[in-house]
PDB file of N, CA and C in Angstrom:
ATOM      1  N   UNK A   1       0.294 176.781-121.349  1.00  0.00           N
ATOM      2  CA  UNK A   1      -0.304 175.551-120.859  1.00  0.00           C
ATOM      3  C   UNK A   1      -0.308 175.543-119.342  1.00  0.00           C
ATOM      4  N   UNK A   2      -1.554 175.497-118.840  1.00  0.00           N
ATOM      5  CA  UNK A   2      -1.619 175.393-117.164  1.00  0.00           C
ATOM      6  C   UNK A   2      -1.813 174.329-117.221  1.00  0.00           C
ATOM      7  N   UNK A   3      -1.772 173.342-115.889  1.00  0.00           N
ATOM      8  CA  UNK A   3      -1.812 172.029-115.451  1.00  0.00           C
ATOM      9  C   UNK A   3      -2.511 172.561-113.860  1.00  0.00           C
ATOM     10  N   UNK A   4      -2.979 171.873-114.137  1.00  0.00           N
ATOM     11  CA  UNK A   4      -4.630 171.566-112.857  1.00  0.00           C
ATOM     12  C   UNK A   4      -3.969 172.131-111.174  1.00  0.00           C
ATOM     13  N   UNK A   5      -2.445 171.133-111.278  1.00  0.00           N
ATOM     14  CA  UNK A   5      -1.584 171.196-110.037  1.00  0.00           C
ATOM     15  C   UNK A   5      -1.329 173.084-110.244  1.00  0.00           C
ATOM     16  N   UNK A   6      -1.088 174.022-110.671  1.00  0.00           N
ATOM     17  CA  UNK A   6      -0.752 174.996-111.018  1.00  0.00           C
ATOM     18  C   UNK A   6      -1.670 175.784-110.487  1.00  0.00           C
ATOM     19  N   UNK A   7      -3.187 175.320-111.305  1.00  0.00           N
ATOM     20  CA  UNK A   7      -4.595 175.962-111.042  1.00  0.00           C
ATOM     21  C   UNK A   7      -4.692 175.962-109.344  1.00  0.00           C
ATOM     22  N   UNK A   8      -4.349 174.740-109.316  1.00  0.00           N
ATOM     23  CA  UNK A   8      -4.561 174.506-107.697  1.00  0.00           C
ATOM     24  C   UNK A   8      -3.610 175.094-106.464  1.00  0.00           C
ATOM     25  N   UNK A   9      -2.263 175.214-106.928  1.00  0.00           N
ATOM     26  CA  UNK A   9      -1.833 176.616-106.177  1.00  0.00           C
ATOM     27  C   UNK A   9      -2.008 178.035-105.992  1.00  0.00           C
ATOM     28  N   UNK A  10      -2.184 178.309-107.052  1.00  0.00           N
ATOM     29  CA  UNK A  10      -3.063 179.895-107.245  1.00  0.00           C
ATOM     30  C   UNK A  10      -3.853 179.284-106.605  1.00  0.00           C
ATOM     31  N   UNK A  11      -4.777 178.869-106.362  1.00  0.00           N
ATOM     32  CA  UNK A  11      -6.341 178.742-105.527  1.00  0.00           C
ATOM     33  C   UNK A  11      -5.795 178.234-104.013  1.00  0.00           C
ATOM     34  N   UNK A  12      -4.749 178.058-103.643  1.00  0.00           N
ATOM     35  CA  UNK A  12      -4.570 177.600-102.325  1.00  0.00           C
ATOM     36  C   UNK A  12      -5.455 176.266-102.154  1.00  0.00           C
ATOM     37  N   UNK A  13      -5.402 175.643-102.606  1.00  0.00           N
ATOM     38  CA  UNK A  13      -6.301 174.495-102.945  1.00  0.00           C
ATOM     39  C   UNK A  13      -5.728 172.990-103.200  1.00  0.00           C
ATOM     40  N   UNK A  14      -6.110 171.400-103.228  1.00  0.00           N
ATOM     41  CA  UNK A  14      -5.581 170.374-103.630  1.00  0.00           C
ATOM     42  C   UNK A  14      -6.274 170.471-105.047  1.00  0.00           C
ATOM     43  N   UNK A  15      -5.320 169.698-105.722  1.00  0.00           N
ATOM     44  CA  UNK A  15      -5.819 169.202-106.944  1.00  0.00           C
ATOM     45  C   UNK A  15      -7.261 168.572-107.088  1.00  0.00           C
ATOM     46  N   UNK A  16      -7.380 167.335-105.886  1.00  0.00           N
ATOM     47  CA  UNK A  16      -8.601 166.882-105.605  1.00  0.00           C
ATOM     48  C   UNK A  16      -9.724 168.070-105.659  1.00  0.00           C
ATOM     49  N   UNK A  17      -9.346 168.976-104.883  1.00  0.00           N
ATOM     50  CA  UNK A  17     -10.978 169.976-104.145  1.00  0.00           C
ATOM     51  C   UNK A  17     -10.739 170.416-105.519  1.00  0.00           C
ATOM     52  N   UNK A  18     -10.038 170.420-106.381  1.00  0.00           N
ATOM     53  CA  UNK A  18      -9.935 171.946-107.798  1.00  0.00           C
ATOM     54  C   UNK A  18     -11.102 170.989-108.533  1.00  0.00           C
ATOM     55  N   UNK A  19     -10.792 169.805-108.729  1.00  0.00           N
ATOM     56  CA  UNK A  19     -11.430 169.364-109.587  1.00  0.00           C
ATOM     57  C   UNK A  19     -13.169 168.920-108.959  1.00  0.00           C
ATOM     58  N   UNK A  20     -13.067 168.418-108.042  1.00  0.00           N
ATOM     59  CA  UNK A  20     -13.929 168.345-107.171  1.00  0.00           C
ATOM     60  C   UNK A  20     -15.444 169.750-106.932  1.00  0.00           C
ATOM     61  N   UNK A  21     -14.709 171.153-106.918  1.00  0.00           N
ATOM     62  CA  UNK A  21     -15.607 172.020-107.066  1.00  0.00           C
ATOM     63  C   UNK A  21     -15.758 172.322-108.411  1.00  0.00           C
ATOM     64  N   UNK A  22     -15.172 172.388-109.478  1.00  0.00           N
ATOM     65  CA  UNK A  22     -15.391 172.593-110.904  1.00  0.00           C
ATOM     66  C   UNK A  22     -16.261 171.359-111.442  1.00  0.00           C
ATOM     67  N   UNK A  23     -16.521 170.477-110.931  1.00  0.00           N
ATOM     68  CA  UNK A  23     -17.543 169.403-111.376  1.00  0.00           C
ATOM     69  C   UNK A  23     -18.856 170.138-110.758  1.00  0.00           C
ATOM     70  N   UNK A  24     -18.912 170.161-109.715  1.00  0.00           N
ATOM     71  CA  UNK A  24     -20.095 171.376-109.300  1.00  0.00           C
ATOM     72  C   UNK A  24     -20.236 172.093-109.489  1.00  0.00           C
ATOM     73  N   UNK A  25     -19.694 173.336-110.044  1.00  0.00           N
ATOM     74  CA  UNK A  25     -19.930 174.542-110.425  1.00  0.00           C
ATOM     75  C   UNK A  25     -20.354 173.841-112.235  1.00  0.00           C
ATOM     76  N   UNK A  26     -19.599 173.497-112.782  1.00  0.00           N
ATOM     77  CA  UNK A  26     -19.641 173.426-114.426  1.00  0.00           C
ATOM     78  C   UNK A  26     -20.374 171.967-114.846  1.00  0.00           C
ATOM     79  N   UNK A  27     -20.434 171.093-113.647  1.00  0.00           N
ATOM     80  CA  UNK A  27     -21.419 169.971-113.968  1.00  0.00           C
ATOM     81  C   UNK A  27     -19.912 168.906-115.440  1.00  0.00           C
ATOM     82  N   UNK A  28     -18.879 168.934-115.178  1.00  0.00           N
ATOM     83  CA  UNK A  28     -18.627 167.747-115.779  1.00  0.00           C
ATOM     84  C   UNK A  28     -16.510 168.608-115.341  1.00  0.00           C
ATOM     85  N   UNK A  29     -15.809 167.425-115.782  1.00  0.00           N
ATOM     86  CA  UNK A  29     -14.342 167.779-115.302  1.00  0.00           C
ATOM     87  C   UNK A  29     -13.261 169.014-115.941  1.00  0.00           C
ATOM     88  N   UNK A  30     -12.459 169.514-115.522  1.00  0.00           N
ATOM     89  CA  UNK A  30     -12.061 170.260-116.186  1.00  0.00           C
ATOM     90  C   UNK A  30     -11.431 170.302-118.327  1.00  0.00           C
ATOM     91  N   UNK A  31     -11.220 169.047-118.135  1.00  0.00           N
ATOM     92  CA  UNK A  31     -10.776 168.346-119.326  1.00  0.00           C
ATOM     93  C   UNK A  31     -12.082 168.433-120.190  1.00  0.00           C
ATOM     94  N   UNK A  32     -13.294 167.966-119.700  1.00  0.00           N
ATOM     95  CA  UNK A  32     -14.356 167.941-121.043  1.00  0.00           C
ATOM     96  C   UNK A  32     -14.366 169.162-120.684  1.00  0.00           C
ATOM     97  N   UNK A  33     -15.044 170.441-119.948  1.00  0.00           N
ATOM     98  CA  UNK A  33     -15.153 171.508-120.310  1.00  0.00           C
ATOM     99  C   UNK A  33     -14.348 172.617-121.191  1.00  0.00           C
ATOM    100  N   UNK A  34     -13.154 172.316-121.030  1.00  0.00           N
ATOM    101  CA  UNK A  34     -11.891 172.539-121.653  1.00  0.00           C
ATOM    102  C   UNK A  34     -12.326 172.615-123.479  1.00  0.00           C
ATOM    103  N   UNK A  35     -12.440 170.732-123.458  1.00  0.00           N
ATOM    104  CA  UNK A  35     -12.476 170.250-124.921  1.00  0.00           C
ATOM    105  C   UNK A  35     -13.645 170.855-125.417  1.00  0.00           C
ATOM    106  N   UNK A  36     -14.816 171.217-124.802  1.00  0.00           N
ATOM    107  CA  UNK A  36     -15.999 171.332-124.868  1.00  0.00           C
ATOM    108  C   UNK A  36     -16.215 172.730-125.907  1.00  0.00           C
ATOM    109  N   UNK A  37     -15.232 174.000-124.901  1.00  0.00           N
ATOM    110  CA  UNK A  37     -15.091 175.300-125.295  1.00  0.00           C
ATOM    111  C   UNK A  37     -14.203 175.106-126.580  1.00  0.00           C
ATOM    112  N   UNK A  38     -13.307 174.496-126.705  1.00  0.00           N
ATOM    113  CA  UNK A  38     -12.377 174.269-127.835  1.00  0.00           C
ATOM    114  C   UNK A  38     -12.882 173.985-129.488  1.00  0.00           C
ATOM    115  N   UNK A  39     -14.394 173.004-129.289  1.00  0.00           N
ATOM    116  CA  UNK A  39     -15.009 172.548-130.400  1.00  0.00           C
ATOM    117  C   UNK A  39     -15.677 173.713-130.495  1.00  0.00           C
ATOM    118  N   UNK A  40     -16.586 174.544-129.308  1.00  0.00           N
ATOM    119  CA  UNK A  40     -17.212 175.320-129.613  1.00  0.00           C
ATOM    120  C   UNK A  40     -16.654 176.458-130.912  1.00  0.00           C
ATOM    121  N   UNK A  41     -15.541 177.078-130.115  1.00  0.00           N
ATOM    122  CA  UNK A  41     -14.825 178.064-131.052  1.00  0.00           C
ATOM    123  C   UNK A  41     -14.413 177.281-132.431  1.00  0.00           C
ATOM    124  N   UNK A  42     -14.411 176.081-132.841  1.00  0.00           N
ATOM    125  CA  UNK A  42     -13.874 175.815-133.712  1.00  0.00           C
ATOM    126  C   UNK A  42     -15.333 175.315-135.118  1.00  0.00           C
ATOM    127  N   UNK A  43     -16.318 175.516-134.370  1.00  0.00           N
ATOM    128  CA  UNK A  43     -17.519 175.682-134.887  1.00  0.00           C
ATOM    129  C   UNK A  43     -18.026 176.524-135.300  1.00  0.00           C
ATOM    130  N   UNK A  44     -17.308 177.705-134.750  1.00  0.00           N
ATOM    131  CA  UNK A  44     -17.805 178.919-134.435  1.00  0.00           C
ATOM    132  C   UNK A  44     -16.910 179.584-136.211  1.00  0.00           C
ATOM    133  N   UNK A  45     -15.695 178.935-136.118  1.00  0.00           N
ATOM    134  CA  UNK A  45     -14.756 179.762-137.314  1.00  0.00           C
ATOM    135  C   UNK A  45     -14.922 178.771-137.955  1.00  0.00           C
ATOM    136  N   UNK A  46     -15.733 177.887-137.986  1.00  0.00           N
ATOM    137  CA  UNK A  46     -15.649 176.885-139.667  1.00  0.00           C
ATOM    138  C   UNK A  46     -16.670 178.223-140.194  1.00  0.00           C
ATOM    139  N   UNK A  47     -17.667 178.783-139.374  1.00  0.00           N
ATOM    140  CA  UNK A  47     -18.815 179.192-139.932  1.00  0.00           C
ATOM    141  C   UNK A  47     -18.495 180.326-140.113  1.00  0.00           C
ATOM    142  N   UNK A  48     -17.598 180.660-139.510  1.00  0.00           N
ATOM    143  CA  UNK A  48     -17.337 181.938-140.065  1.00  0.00           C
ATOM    144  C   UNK A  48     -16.346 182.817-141.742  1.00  0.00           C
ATOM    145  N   UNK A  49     -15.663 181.374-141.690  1.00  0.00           N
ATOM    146  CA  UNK A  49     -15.039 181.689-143.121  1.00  0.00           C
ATOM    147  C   UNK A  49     -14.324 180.631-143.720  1.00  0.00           C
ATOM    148  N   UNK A  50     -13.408 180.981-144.395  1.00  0.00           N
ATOM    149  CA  UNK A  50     -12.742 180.024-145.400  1.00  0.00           C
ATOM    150  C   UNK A  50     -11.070 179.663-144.607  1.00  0.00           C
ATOM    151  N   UNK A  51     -10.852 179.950-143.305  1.00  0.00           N
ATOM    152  CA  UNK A  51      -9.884 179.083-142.822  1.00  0.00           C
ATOM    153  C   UNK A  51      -9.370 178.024-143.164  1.00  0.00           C
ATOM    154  N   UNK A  52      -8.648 177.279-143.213  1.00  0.00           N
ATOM    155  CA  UNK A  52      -8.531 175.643-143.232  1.00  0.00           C
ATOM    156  C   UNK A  52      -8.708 174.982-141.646  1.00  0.00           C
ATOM    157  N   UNK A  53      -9.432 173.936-142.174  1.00  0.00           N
ATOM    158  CA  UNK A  53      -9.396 173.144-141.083  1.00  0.00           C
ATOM    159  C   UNK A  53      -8.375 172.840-139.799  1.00  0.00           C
ATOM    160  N   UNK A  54      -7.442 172.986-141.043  1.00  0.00           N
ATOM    161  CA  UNK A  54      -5.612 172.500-139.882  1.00  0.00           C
ATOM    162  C   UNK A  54      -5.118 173.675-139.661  1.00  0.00           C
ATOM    163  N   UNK A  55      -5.997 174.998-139.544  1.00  0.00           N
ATOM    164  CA  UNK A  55      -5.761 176.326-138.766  1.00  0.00           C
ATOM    165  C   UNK A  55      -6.253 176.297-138.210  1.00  0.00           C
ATOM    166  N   UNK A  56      -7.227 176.173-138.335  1.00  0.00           N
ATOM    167  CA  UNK A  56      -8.862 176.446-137.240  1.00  0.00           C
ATOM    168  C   UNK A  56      -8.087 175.084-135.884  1.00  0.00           C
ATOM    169  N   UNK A  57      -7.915 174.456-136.355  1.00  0.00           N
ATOM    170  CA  UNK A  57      -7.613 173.241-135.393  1.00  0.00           C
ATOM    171  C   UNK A  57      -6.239 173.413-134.517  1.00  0.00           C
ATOM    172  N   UNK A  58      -5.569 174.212-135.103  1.00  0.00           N
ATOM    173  CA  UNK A  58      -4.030 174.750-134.445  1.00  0.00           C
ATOM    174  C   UNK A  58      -4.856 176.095-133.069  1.00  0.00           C
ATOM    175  N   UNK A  59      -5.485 176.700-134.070  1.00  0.00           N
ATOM    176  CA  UNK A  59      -6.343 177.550-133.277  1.00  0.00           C
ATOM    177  C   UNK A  59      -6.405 177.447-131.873  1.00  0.00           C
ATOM    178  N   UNK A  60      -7.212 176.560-132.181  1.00  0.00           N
ATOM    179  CA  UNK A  60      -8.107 175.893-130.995  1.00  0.00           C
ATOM    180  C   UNK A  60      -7.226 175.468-129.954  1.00  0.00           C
ATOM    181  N   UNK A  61      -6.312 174.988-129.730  1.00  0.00           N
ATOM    182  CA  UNK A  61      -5.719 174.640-128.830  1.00  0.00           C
ATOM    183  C   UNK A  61      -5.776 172.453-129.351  1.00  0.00           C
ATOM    184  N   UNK A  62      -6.091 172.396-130.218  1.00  0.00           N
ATOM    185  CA  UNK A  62      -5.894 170.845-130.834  1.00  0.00           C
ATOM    186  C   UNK A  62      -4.341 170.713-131.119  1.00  0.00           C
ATOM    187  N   UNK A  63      -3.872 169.182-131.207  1.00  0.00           N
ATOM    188  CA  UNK A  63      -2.924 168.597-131.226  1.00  0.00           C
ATOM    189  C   UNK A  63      -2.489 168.530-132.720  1.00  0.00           C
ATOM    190  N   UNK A  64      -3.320 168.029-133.104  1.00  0.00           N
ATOM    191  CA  UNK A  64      -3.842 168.576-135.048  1.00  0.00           C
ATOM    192  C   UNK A  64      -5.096 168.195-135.055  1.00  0.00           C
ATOM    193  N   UNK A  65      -4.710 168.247-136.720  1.00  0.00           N
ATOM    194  CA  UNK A  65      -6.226 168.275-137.336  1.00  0.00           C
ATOM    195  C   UNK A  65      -7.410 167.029-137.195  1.00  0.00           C
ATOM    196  N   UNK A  66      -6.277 165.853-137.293  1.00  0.00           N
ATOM    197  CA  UNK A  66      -7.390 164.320-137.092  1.00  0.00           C
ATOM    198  C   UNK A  66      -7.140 164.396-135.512  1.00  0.00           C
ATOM    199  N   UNK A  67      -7.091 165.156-134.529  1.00  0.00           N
ATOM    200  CA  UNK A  67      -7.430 164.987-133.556  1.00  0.00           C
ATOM    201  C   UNK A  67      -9.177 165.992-133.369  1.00  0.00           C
ATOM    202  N   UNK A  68      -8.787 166.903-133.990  1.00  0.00           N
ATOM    203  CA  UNK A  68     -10.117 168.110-133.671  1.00  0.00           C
ATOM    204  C   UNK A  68     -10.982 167.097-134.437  1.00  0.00           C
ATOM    205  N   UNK A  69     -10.977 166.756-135.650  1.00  0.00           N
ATOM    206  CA  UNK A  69     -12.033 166.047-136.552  1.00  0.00           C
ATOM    207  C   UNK A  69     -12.473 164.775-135.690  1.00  0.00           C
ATOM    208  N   UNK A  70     -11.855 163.960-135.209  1.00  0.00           N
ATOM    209  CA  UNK A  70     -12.136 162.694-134.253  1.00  0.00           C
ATOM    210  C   UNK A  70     -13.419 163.125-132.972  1.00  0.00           C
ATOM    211  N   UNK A  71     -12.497 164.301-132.195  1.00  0.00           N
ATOM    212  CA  UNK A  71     -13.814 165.154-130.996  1.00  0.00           C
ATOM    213  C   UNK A  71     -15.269 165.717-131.723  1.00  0.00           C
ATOM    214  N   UNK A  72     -14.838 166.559-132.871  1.00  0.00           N
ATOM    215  CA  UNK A  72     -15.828 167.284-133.328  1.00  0.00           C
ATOM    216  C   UNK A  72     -16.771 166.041-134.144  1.00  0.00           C
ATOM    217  N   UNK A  73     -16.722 165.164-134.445  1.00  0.00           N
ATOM    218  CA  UNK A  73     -17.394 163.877-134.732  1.00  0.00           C
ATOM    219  C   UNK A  73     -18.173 163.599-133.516  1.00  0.00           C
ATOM    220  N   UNK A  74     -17.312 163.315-132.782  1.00  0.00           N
ATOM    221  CA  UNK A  74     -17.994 162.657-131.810  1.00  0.00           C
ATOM    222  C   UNK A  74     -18.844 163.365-130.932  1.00  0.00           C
ATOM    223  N   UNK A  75     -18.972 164.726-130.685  1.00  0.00           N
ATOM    224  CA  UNK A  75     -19.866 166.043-130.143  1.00  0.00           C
ATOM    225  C   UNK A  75     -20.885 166.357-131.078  1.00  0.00           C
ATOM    226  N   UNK A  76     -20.765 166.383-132.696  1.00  0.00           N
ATOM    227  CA  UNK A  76     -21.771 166.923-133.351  1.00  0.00           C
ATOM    228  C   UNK A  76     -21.964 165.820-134.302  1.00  0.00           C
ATOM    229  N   UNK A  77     -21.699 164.485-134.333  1.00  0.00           N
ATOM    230  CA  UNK A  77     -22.044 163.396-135.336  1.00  0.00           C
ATOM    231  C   UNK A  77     -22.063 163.968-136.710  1.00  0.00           C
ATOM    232  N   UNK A  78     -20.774 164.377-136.948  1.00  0.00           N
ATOM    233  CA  UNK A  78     -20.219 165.154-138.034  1.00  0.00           C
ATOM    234  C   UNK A  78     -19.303 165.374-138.116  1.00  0.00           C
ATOM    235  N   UNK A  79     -18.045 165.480-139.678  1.00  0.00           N
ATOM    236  CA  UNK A  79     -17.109 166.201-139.664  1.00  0.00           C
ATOM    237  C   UNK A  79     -17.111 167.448-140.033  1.00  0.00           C
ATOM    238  N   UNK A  80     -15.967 168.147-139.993  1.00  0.00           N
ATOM    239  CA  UNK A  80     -15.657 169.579-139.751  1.00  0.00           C
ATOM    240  C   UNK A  80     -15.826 170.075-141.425  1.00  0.00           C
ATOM    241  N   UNK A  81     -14.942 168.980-142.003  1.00  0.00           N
ATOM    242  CA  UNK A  81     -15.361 169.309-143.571  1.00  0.00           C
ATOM    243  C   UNK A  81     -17.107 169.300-143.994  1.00  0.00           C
ATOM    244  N   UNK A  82     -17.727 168.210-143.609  1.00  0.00           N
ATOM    245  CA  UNK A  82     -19.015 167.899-143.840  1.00  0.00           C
ATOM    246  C   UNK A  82     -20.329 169.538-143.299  1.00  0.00           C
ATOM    247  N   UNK A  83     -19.798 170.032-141.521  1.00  0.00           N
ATOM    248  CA  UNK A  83     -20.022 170.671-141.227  1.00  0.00           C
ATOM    249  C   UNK A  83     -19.781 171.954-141.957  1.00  0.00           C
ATOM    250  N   UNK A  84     -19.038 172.223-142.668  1.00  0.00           N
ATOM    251  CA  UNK A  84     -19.160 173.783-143.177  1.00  0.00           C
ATOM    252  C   UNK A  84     -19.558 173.799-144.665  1.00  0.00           C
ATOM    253  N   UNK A  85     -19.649 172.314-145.278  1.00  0.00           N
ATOM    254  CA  UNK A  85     -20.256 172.343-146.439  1.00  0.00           C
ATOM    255  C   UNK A  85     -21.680 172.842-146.312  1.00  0.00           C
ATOM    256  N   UNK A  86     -22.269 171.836-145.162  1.00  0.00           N
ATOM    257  CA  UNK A  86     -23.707 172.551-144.584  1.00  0.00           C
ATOM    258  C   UNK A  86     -23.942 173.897-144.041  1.00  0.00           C
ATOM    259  N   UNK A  87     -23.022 174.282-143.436  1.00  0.00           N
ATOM    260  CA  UNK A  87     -23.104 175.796-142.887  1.00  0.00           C
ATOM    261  C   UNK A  87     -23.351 176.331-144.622  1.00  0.00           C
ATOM    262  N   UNK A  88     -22.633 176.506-145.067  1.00  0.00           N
ATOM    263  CA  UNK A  88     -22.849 176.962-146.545  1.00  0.00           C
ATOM    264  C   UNK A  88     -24.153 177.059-147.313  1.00  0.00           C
ATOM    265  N   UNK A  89     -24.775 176.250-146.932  1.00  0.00           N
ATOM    266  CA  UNK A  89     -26.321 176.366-147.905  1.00  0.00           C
ATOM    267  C   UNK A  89     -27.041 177.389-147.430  1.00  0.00           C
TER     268      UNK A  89
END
């Protein structure tokens, strides 16, 4: 687990400018891009096999499982169960 303050010593940098140029470079904060990549991959292995959800979600870097299902709702207006029933057809 890195923390932003961390990121920002390796970079010789304030916390402010860290976050400040990563909104410009990536167009949104380190936190949604973060969460962003996290759903991705976890989209990525519903479709890819028969995992469970509350692996795939440990995976990912989620807190648990009704936390990944809550984001991944709210990014793809869908759940994760619902989502790989459809991947399936």
């Amino acid at each position: 687990n890195l923390s932003l303050s961390d990121i920002a010593k390796v970079a010789s940098i304030s916390v402010f400018h860290l976050i400040r140029q990563f909104n410009e470079s990536f167009g949104c904060p380190p936190y949604v891009y973060l969460t962003h990549r996290r759903l991705d991959r976890a989209r990525r292995l519903i479709e890819a096999g028969d995992t469970s959800i509350k692996c795939i979600a440990a995976s990912c870097g989620f807190s648990d499982q009704s936390h990944m299902t809550r984001l991944f709702r709210r990014e793809f207006k869908i759940t994760p169960g619902e989502y790989r029933k459809n991947a399936s057809l």
